[in-house]
Protein backbone atom coordinates (compact mmCIF):
# COMPACT_ATOMS: atom_id res chain seq x y z
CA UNK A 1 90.75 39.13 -35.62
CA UNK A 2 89.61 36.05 -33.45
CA UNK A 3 86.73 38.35 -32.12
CA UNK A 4 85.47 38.55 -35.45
CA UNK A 5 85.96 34.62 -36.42
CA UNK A 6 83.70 34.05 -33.43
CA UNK A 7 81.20 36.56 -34.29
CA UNK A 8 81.25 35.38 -37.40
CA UNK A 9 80.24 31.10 -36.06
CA UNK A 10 77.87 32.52 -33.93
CA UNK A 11 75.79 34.12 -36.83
CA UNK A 12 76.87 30.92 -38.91
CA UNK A 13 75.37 28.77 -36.06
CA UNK A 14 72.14 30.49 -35.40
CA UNK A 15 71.03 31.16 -39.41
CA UNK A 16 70.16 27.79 -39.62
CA UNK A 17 68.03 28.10 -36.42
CA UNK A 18 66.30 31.12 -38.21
CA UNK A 19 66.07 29.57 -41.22
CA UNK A 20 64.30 26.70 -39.62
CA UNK A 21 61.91 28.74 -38.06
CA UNK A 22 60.85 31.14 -40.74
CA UNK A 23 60.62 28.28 -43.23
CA UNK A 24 57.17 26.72 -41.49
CA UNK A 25 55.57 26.33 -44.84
CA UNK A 26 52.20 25.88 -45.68
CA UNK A 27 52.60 22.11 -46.06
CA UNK A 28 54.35 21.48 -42.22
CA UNK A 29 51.65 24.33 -41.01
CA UNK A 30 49.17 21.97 -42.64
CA UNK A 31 50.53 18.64 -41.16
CA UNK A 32 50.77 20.34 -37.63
CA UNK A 33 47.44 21.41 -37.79
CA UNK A 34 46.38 17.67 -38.75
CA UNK A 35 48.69 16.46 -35.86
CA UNK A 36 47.01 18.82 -33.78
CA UNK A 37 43.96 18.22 -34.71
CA UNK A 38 44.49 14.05 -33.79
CA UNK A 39 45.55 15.04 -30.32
CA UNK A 40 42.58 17.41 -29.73
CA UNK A 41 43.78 20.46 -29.33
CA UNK A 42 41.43 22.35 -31.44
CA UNK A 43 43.02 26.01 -30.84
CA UNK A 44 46.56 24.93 -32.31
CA UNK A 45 44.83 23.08 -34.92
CA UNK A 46 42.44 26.05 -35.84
CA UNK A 47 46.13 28.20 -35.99
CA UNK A 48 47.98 25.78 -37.72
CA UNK A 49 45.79 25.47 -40.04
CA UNK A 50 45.00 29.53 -40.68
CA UNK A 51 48.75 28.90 -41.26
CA UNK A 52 48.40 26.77 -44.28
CA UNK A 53 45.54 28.28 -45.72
CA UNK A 54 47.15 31.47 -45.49
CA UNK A 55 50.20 30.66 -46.88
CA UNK A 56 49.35 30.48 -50.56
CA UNK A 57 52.07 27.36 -50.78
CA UNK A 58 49.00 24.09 -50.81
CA UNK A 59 48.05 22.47 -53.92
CA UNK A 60 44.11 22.34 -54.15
CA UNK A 61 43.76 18.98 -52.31
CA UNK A 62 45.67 20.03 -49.45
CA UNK A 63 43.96 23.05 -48.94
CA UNK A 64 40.33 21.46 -49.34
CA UNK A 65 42.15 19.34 -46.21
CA UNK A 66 42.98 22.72 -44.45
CA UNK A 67 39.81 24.15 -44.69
CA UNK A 68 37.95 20.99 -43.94
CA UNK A 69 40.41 19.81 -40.57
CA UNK A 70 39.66 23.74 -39.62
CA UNK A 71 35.84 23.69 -40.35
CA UNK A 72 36.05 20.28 -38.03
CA UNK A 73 38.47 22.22 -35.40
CA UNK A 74 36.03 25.12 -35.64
CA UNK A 75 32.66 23.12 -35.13
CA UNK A 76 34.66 20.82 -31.87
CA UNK A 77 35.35 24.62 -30.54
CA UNK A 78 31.57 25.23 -30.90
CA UNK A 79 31.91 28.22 -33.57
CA UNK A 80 29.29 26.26 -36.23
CA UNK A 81 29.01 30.07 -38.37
CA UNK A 82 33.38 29.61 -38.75
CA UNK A 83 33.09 26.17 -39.67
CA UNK A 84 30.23 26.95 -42.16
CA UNK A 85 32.46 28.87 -44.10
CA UNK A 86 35.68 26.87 -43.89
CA UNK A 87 33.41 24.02 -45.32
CA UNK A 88 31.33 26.50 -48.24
CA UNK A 89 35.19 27.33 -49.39
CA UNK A 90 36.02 23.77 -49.48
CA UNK A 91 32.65 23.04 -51.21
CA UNK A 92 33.55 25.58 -54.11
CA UNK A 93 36.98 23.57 -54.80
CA UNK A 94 35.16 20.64 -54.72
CA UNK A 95 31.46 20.97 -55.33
CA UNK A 96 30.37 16.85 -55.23
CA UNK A 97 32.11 15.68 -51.64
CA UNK A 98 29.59 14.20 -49.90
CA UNK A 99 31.36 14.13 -46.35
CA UNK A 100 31.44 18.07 -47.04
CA UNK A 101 28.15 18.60 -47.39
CA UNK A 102 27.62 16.07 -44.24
CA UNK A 103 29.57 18.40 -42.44
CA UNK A 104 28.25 21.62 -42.56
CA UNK A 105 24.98 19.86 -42.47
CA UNK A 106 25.87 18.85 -38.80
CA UNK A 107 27.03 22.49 -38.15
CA UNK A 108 23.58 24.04 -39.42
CA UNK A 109 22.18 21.62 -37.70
CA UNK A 110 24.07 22.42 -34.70
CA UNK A 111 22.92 26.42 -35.36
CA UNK A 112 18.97 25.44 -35.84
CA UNK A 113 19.21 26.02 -39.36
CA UNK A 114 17.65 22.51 -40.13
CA UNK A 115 16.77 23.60 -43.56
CA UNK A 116 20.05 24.07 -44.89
CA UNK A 117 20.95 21.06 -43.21
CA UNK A 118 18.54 18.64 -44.33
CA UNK A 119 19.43 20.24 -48.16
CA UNK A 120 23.16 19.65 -47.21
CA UNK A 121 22.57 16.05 -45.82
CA UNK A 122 20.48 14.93 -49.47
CA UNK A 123 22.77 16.66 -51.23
CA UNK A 124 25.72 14.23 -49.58
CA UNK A 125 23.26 11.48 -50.00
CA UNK A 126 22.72 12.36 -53.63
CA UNK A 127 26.18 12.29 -54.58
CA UNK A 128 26.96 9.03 -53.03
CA UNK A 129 24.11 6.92 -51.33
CA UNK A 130 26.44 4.25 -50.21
CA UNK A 131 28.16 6.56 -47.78
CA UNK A 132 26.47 5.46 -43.84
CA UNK A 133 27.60 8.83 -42.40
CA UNK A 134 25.50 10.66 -44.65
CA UNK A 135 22.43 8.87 -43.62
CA UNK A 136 22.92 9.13 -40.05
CA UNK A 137 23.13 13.36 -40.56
CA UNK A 138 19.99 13.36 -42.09
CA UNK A 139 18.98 11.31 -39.39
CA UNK A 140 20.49 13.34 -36.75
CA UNK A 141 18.33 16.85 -38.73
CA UNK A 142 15.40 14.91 -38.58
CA UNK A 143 15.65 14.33 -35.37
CA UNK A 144 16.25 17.58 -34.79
CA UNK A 145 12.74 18.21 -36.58
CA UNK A 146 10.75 16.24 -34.05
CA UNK A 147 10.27 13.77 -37.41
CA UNK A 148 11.67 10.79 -35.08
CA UNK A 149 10.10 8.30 -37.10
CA UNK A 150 11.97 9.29 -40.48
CA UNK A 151 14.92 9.84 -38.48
CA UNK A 152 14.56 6.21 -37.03
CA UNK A 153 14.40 5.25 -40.82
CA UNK A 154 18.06 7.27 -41.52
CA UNK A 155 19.47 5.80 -38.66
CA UNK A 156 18.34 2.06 -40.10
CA UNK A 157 19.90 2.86 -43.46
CA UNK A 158 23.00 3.89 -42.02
CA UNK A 159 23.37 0.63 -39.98
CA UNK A 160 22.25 -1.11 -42.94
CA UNK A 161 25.24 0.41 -44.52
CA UNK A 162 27.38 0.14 -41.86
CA UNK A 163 26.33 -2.89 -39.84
CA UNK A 164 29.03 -2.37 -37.38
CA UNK A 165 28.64 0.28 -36.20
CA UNK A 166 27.96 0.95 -32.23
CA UNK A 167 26.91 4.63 -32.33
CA UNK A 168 24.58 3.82 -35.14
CA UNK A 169 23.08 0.68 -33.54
CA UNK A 170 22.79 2.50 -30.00
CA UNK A 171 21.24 5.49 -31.76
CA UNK A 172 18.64 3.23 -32.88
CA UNK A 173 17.83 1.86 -29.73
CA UNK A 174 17.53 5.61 -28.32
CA UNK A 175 15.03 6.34 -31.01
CA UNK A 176 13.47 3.04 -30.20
CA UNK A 177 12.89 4.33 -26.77
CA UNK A 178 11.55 7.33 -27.55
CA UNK A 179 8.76 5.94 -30.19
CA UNK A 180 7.82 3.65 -27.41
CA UNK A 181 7.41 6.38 -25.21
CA UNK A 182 4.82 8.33 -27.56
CA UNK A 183 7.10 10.62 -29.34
CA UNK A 184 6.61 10.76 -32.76
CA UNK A 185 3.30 10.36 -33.08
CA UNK A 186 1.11 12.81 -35.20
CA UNK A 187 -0.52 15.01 -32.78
């Protein structure tokens, strides 16, 4: 009889335990991966969030923030085609976010597809012209292009829009030093 009462806490004690780690739901998957994500590990991030997006348990918000913080984790790993995707599914729950459409424009970018990404960067610009970020990616495409001196006029914008900004100020003097240096011109 006291064999059994023991058996009996020790299966008491531990179903919590296994309760507790079986019940990882798609929103703590989702809030790892974000927590993951801030401390730059981009592997646990990329699993937590397969986690959440897997789960079936996120409201539509949260899951555009899965696929996004994943498309992000994907593109710091270096694997642009993965975060393509990640941010085309976020895109069809929400068709008019311009940081989206920033986004993967930086990952075709990243891939050489410049014409999907200069189509992704005015389509972010479109939908909302005050956002800086936006202008720099079309800036950064541009660039990309050899069109330095339309780039040089992104970057501008995008300080003008964010006057603060270091990396967008120190882009501009980059650019600057390149135009002075003969690129740009028409051949």
């Amino acid at each position: 009889m006291k064999r059994m009462v023991s058996g009996a806490f020790f299966v008491a004690c531990l179903w919590p335990v296994a309760a507790l780690a079986g019940a990882s739901t798609g929103i703590e998957a989702n809030n790892n991966c974000y927590d993951q994500f801030r401390s730059g590990n981009m592997k646990a991030a990329v699993d937590f969030c397969t986690r959440a997006i897997d789960s079936g348990d996120l409201q539509q918000d949260d899951l555009v923030a899965a696929l996004i913080n994943r498309g992000v984790a994907f593109r710091n790993l270096g694997n642009y085609r993965r975060a393509i995707v990640d941010y085309t599914a976020a895109l069809k729950l929400t068709p008019n976010d311009p940081m989206i459409y920033a986004n993967r424009a930086n990952a075709r970018r990243e891939l050489g597809e410049l014409k999907h990404a200069f189509d992704d960067a005015n389509k972010a610009i479109e939908l909302d012209d005050t956002r800086a970020a936006s202008f720099y990616t079309r800036g950064a495409v541009r660039e990309a292009a050899g069109q330095i001196r339309k780039a040089r006029m992104d970057y501008a914008q995008a300080l003008k829009l964010s006057p603060d900004n270091t990396d967008y100020q120190n882009k501009i003097l980059l650019v600057d030093a390149r135009l002075a240096q003969g690129e740009g011109r028409k051949p």
